[in-house]
N, C-alpha and C. Protein backbone atom coordinates (compact mmCIF):
# COMPACT_ATOMS: atom_id res chain seq x y z
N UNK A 1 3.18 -8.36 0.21
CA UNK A 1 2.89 -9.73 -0.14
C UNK A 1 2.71 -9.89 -1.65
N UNK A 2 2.30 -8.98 -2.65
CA UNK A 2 1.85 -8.74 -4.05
C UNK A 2 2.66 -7.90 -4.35
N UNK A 3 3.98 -8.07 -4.09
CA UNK A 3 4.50 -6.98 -4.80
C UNK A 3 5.04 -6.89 -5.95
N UNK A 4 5.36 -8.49 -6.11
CA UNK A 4 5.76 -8.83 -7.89
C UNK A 4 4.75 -9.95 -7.91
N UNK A 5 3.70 -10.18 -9.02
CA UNK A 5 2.55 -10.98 -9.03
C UNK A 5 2.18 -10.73 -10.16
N UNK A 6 2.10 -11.81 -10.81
CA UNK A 6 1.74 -12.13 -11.94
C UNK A 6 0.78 -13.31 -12.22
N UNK A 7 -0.08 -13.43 -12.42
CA UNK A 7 -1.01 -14.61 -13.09
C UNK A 7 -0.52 -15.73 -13.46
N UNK A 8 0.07 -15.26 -14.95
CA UNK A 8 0.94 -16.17 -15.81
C UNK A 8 1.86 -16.63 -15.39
N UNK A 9 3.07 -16.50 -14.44
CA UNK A 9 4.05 -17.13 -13.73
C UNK A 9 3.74 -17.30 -12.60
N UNK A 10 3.56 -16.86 -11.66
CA UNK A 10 3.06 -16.97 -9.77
C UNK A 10 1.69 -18.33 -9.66
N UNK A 11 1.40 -18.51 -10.64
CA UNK A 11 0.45 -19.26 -10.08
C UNK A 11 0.76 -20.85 -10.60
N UNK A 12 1.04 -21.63 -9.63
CA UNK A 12 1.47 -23.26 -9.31
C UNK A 12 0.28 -23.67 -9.95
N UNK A 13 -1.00 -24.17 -9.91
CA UNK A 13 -2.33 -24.81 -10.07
C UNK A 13 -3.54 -24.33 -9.15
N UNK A 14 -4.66 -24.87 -9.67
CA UNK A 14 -6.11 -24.22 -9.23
C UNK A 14 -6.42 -25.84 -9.22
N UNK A 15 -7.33 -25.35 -8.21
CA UNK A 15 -8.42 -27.00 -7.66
C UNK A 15 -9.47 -26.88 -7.13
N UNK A 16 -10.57 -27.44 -7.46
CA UNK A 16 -11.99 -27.00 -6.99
C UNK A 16 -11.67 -27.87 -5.14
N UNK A 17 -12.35 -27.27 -4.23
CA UNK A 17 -12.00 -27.59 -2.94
C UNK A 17 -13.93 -28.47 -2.73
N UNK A 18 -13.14 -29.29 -1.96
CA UNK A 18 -14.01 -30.22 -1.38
C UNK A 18 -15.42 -28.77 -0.81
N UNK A 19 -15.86 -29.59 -0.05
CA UNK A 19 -17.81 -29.05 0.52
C UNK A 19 -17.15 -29.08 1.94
N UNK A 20 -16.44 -30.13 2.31
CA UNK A 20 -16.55 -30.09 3.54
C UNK A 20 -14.95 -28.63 3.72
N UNK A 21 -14.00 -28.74 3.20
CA UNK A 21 -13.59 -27.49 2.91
C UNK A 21 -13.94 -26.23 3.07
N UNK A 22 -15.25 -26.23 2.40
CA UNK A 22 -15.67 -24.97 1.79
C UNK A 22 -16.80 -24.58 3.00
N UNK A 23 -17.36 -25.70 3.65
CA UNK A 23 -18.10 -25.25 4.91
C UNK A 23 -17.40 -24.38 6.34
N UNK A 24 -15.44 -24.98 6.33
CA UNK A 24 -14.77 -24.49 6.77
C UNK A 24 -13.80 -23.14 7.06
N UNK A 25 -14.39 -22.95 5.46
CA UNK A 25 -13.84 -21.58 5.00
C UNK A 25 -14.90 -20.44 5.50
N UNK A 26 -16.08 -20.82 5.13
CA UNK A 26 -17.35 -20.11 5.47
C UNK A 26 -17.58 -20.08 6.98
N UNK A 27 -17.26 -20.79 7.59
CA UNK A 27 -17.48 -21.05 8.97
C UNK A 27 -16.11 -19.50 9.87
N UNK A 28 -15.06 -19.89 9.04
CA UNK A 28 -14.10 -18.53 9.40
C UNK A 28 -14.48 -17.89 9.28
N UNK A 29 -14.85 -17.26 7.69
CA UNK A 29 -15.08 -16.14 7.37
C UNK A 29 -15.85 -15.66 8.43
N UNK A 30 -17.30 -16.08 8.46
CA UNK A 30 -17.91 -15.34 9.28
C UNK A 30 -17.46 -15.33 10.99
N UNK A 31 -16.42 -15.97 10.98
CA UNK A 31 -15.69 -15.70 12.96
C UNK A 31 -14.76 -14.54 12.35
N UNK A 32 -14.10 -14.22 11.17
CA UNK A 32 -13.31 -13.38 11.18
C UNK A 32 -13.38 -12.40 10.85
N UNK A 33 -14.46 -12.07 9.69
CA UNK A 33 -15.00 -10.93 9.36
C UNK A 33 -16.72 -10.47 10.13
N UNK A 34 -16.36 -8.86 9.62
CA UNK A 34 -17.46 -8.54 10.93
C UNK A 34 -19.07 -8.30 9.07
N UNK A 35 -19.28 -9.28 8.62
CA UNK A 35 -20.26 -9.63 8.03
C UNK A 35 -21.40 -11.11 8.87
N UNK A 36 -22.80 -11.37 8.00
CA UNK A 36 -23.49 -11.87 8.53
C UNK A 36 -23.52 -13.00 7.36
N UNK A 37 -24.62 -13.89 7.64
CA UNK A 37 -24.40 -15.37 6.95
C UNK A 37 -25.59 -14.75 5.47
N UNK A 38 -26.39 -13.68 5.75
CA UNK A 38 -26.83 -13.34 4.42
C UNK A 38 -26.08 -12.38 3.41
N UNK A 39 -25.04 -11.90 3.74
CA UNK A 39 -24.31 -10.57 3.51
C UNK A 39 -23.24 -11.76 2.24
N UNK A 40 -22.86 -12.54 3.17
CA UNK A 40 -21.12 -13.72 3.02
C UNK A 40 -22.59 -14.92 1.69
N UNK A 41 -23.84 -14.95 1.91
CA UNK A 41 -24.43 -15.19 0.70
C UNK A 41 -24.53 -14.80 -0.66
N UNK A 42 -24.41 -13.79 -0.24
CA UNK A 42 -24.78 -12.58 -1.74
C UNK A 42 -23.18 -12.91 -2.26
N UNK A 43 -22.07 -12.44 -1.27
CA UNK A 43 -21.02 -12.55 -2.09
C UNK A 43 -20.13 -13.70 -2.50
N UNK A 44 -20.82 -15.08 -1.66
CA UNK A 44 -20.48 -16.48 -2.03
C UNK A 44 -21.27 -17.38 -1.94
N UNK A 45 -22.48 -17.56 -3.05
CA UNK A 45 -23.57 -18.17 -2.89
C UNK A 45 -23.34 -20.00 -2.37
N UNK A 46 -24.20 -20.27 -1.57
CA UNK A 46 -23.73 -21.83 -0.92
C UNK A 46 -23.42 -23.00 -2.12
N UNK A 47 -24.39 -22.74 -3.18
CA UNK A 47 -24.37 -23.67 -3.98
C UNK A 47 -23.18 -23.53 -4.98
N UNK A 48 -22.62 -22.44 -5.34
CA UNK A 48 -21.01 -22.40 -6.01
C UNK A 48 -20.16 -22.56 -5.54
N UNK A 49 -19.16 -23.18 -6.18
CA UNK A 49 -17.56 -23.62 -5.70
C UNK A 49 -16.58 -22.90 -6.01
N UNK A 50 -15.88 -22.57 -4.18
CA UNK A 50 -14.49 -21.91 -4.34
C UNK A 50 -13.73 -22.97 -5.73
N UNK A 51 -12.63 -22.04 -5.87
CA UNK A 51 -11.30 -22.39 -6.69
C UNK A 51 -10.22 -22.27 -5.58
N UNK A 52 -9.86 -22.93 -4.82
CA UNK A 52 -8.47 -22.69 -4.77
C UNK A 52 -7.13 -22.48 -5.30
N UNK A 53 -6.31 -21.82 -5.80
CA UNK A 53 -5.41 -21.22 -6.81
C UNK A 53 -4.05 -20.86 -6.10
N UNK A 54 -3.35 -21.44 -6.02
CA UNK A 54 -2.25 -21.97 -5.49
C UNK A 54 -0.93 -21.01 -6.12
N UNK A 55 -0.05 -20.52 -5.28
CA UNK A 55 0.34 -19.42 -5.88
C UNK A 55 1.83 -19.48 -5.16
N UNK A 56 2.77 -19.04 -5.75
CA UNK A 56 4.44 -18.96 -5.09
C UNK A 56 4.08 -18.07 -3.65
N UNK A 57 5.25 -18.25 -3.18
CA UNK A 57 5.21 -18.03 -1.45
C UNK A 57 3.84 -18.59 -0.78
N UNK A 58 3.49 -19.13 -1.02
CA UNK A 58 2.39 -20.17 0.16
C UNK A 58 1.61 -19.03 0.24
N UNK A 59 1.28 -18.61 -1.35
CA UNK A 59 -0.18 -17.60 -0.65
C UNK A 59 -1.34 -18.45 -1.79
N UNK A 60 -2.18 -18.60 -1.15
CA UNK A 60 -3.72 -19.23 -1.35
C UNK A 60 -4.59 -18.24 -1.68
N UNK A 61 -5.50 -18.35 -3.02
CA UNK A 61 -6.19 -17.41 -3.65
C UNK A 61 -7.64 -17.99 -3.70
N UNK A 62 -8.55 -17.74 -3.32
CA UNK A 62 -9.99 -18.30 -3.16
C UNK A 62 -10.52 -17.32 -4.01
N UNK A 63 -10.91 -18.15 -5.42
CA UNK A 63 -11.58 -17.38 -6.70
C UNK A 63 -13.25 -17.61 -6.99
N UNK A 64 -13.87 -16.93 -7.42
CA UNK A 64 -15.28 -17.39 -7.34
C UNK A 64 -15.51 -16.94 -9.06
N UNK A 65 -15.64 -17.89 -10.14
CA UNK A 65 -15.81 -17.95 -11.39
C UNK A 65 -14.47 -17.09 -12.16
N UNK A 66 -13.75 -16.97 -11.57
CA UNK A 66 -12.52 -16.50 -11.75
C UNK A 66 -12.37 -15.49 -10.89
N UNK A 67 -13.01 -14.44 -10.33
CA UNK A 67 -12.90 -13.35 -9.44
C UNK A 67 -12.06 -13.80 -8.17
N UNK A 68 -10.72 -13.21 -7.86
CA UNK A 68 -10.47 -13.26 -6.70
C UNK A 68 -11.07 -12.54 -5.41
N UNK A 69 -11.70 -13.51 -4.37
CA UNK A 69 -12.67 -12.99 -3.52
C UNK A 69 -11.62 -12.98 -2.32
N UNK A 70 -10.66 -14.05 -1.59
CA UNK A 70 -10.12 -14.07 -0.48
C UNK A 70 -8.81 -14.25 -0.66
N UNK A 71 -8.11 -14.31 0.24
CA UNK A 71 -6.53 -14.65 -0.27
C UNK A 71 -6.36 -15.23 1.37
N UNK A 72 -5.07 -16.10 1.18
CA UNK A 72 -4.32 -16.73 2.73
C UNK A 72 -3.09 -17.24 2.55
N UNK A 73 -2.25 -16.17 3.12
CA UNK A 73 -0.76 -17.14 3.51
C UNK A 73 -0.22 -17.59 4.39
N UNK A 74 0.48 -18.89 4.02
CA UNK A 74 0.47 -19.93 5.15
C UNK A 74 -0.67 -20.41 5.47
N UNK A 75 -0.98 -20.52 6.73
CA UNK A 75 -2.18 -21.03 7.45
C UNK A 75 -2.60 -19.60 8.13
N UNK A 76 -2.23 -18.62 7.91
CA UNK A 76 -2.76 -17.41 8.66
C UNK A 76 -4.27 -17.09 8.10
N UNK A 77 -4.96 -15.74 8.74
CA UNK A 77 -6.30 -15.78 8.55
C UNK A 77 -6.52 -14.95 7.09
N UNK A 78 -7.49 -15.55 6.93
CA UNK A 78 -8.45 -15.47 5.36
C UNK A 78 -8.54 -14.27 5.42
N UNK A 79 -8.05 -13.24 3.86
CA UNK A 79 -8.39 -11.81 4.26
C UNK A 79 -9.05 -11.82 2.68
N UNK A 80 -10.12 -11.04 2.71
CA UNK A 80 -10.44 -10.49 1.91
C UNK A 80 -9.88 -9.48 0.74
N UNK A 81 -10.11 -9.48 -0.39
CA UNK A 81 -9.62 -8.82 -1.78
C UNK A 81 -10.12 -7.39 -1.18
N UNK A 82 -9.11 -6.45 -1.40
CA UNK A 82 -9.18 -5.17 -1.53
C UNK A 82 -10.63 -4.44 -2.51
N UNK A 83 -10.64 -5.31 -3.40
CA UNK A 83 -12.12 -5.21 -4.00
C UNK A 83 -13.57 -5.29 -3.73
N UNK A 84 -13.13 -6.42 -2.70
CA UNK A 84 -14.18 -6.66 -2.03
C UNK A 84 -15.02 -5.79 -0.99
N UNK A 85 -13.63 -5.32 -0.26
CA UNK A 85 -13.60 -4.21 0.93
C UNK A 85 -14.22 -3.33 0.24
N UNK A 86 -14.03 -2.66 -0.80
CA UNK A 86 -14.43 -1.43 -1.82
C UNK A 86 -15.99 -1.83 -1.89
N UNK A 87 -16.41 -3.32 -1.98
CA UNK A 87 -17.94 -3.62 -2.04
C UNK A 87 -18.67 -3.61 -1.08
N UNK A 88 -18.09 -4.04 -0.02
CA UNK A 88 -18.53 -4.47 1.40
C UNK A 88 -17.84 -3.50 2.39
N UNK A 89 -17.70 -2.47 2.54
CA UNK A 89 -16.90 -1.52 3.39
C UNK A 89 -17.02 -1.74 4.99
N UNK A 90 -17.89 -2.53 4.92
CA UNK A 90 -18.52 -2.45 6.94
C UNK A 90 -18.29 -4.06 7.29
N UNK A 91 -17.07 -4.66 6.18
CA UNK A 91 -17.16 -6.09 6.79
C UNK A 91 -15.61 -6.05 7.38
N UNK A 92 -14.54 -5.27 7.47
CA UNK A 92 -13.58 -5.15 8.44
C UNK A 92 -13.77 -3.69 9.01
N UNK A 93 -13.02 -4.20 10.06
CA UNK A 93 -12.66 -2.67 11.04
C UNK A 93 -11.83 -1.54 10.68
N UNK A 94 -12.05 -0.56 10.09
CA UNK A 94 -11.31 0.10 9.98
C UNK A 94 -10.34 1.50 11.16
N UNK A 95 -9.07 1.80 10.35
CA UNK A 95 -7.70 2.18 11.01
C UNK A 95 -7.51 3.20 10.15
N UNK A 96 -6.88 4.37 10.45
CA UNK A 96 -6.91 5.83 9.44
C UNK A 96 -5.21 6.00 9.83
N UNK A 97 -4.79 5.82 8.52
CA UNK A 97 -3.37 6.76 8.86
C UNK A 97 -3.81 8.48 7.94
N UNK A 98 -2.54 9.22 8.62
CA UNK A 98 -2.18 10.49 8.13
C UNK A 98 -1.50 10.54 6.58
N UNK A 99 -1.88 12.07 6.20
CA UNK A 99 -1.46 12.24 4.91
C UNK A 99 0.41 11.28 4.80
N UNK A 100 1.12 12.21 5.67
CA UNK A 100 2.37 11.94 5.76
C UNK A 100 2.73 10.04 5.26
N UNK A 101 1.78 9.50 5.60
CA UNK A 101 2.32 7.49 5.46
C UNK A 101 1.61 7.43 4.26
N UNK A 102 0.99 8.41 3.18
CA UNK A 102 0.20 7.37 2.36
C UNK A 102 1.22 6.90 1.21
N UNK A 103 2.55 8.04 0.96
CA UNK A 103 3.15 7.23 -0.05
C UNK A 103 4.18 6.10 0.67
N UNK A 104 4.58 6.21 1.72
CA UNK A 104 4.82 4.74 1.87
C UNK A 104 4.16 3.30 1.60
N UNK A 105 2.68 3.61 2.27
CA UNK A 105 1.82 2.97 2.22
C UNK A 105 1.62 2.44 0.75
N UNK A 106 1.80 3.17 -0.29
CA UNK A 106 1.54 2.67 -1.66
C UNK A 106 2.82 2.58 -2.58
N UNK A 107 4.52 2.29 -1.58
CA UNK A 107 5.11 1.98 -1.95
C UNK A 107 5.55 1.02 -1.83
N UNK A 108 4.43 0.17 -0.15
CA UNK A 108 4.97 -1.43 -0.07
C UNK A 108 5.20 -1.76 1.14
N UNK A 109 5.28 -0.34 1.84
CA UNK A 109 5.85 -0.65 3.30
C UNK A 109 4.30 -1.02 4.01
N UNK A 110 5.07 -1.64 5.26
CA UNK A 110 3.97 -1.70 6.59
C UNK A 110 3.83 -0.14 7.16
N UNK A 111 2.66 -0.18 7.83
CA UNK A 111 2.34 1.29 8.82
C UNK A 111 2.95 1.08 10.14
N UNK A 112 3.62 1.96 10.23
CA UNK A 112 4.35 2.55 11.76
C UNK A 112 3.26 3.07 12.77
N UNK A 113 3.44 2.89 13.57
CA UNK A 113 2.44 3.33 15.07
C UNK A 113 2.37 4.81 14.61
N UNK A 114 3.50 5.69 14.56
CA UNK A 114 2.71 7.00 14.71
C UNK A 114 2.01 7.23 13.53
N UNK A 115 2.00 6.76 12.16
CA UNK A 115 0.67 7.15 11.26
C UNK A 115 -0.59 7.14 11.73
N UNK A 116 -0.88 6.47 12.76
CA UNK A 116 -2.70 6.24 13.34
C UNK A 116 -2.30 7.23 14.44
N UNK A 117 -1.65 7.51 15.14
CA UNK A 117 -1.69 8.09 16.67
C UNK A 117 -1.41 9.62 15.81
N UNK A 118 -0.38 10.12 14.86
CA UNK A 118 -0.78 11.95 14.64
C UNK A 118 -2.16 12.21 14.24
N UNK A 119 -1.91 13.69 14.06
CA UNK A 119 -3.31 14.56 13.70
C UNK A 119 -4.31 13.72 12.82
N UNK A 120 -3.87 13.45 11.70
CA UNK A 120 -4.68 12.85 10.62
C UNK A 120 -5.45 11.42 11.05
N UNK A 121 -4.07 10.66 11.52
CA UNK A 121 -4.73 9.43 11.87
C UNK A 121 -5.82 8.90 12.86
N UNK A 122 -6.72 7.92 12.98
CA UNK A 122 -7.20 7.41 13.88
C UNK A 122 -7.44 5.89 14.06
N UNK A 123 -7.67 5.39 14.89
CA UNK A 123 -7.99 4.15 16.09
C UNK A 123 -8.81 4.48 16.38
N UNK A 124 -9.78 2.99 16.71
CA UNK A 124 -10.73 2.97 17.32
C UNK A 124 -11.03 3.64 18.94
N UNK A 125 -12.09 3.73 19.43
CA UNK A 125 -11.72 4.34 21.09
C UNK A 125 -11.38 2.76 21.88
N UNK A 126 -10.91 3.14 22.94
CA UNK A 126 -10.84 2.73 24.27
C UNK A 126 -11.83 1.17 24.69
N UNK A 127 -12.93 1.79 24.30
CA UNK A 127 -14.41 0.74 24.56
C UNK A 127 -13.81 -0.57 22.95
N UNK A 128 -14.05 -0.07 22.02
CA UNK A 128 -13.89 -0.33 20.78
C UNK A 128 -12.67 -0.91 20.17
N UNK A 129 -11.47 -1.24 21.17
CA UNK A 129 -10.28 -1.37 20.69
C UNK A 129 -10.32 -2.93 20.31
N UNK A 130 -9.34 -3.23 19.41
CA UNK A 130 -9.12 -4.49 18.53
C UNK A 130 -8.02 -5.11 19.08
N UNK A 131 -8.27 -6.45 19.45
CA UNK A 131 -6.76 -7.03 19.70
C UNK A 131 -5.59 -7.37 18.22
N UNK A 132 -4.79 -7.73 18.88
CA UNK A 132 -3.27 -7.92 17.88
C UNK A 132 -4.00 -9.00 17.06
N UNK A 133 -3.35 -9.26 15.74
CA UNK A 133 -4.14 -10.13 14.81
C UNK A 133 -5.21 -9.96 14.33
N UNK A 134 -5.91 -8.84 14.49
CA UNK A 134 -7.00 -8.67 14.07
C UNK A 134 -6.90 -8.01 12.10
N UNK A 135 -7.83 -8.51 11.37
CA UNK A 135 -7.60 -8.06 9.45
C UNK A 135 -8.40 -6.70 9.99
N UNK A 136 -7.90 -5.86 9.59
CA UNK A 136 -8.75 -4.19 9.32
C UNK A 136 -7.95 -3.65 7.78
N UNK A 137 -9.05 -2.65 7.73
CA UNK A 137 -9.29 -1.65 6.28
C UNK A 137 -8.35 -0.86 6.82
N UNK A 138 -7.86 -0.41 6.20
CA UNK A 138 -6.64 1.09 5.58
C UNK A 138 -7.16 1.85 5.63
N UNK A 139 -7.44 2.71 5.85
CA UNK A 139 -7.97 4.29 5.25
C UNK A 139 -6.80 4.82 5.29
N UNK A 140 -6.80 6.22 4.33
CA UNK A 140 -6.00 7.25 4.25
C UNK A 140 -6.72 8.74 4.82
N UNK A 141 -6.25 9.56 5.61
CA UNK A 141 -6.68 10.73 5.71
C UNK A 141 -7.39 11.54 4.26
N UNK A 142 -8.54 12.06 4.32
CA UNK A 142 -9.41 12.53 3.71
C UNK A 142 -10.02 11.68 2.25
N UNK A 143 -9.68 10.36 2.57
CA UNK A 143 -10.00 9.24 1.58
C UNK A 143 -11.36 8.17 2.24
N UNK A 144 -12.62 8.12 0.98
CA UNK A 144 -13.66 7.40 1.22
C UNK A 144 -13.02 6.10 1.13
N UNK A 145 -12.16 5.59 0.64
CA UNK A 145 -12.48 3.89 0.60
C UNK A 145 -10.82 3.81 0.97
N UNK A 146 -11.37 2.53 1.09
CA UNK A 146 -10.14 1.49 2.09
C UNK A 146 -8.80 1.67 1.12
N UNK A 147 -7.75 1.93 1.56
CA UNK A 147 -6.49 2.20 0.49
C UNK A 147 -5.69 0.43 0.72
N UNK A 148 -6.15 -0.20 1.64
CA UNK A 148 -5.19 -1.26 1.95
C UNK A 148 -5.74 -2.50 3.34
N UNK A 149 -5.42 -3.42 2.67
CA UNK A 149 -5.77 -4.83 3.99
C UNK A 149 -4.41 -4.84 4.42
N UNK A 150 -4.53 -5.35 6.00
CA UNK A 150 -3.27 -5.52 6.68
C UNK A 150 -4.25 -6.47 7.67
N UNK A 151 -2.96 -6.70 8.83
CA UNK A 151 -3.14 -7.34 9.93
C UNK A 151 -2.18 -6.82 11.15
N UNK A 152 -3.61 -6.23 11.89
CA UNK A 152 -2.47 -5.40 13.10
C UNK A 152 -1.52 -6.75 13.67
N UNK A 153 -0.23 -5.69 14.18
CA UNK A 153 0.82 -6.69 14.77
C UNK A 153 0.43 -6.10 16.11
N UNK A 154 0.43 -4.86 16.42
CA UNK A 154 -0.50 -4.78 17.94
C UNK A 154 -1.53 -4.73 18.20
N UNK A 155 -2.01 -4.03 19.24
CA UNK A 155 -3.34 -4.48 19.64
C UNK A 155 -3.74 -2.79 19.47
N UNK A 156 -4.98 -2.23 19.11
CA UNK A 156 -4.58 -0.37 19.13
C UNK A 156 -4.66 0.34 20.34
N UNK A 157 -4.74 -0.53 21.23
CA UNK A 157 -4.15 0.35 22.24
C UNK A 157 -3.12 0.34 22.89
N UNK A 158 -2.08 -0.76 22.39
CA UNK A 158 -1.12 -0.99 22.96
C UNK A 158 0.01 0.01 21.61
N UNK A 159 -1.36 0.17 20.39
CA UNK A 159 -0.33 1.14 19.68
C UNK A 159 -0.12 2.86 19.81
N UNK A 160 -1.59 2.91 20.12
CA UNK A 160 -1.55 4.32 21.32
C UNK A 160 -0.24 4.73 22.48
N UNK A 161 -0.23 3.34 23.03
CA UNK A 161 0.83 3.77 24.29
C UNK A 161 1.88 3.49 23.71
N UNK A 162 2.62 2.85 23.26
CA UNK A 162 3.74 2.25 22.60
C UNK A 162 4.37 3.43 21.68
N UNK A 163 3.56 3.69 20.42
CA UNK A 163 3.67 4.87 19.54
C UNK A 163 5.27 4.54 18.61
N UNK A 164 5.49 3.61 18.53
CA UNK A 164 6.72 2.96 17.67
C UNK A 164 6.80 1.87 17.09
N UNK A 165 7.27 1.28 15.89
CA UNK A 165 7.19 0.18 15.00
C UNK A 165 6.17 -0.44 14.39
N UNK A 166 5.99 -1.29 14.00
CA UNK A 166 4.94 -1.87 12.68
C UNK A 166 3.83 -1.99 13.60
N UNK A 167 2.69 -1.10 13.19
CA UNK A 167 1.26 -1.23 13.70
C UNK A 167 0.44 -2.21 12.78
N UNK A 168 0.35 -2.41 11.52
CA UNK A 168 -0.31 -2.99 10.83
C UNK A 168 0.76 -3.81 9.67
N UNK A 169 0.59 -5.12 9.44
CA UNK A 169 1.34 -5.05 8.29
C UNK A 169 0.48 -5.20 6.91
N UNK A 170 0.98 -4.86 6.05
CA UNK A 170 0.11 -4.58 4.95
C UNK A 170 0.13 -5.84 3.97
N UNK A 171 -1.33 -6.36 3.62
CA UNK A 171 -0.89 -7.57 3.04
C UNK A 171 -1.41 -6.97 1.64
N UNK A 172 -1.93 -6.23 1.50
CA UNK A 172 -2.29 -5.29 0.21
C UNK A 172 -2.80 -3.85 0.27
N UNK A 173 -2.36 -3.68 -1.46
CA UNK A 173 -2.99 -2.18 -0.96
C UNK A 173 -3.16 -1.53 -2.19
N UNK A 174 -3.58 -0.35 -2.91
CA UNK A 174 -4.27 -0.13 -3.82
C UNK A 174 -3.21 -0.18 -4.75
N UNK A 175 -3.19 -0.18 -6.30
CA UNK A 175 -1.93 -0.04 -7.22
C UNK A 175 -1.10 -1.29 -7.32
N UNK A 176 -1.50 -2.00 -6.08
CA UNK A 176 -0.12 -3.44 -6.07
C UNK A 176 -0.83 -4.46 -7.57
N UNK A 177 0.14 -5.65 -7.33
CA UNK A 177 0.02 -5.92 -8.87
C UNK A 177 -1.35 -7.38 -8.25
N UNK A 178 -1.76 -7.11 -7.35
CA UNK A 178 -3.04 -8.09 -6.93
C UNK A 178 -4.22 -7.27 -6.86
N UNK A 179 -4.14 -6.31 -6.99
CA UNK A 179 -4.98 -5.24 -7.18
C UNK A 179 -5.74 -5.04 -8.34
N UNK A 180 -4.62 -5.29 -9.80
CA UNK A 180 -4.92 -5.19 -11.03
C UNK A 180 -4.81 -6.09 -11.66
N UNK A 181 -5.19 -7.70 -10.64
CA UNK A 181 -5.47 -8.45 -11.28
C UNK A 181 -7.04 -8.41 -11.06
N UNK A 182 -7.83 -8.79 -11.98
CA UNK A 182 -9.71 -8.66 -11.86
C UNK A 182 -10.12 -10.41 -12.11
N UNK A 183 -9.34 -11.07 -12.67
CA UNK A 183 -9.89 -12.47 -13.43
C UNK A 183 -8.23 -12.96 -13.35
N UNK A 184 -8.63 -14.21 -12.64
CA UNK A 184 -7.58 -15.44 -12.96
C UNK A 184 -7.79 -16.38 -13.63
């Protein structure tokens, strides 16, 4: 999704978003991410205003004093900055691929089913499994922090049994050029 991104050209206009907006955004967040209403405080206090920041391909940038905090394309669900994840590690679910996918992974591609199902990788259990559409963290085999946001296209247990084609698609991931943006 960030794979050519630039500030200075990619971005159409910024607009402070209405209250009643911004109650809406907050109201997701917390149905979509696995944070609490004091946690989603600290990192978007009630009384400051999103930026909305309007950007080529219909992707939507939710900035907080310039910091990009959320991103959304199309009308799909609100995912959090890779930065953020790095701050907040326990507010998506995380998914482990194997050594073998990480340079794909940080060349742009989506994750294939068998990166989570070999040796290295893991999924949640059985009890614990995530349906399709769900935003989860990246991990890489023998890596502390999240390498990448995606959005499973299956469900992980239907990627267990299945064991073929796009398990997650990657809407970012470490090195991309949304990554090394810090201030818009």
């Amino acid at each position: 999704m960030f794979k050519k991104f630039s500030p200075s050209t990619d971005i159409a206009g910024q607009s402070a978003l209405k209250s009643s907006v911004q109650r809406s955004i907050r109201a997701q967040l917390l149905e979509t991410l696995s944070i609490d209403a004091e946690t989603l405080e600290q990192i978007w206090p009630k009384k400051e205003n999103l930026i909305q920041v309007k950007c080529r391909e219909h992707i939507t940038i939710f900035t907080l004093h310039g910091v990009p905090l959320f991103f959304q394309h199309f009308d799909d669900k609100i995912m959090p900055s890779l930065r953020l994840v790095h701050k907040y590690p326990s507010m998506l679910p995380h998914v482990k691929i194997d050594r073998g996918a990480i340079r794909y992974l940080f060349a742009g591609a989506h994750m294939m089913c068998p990166g989570f199902t070999s040796a290295g990788g893991a999924l949640p259990p059985a009890d614990a499994a995530l349906p399709a559409g769900t935003v989860v963290a990246v991990h890489c085999e023998g890596k502390e922090h999240a390498a990448a946001v995606g959005i499973l296209k299956l469900s992980t247990e239907d990627i267990k049994k299945v064991n073929k084609g796009v398990g997650v698609e990657i809407a970012t991931h470490l090195g991309d050029d949304f990554w090394n943006v810090q201030k818009i």
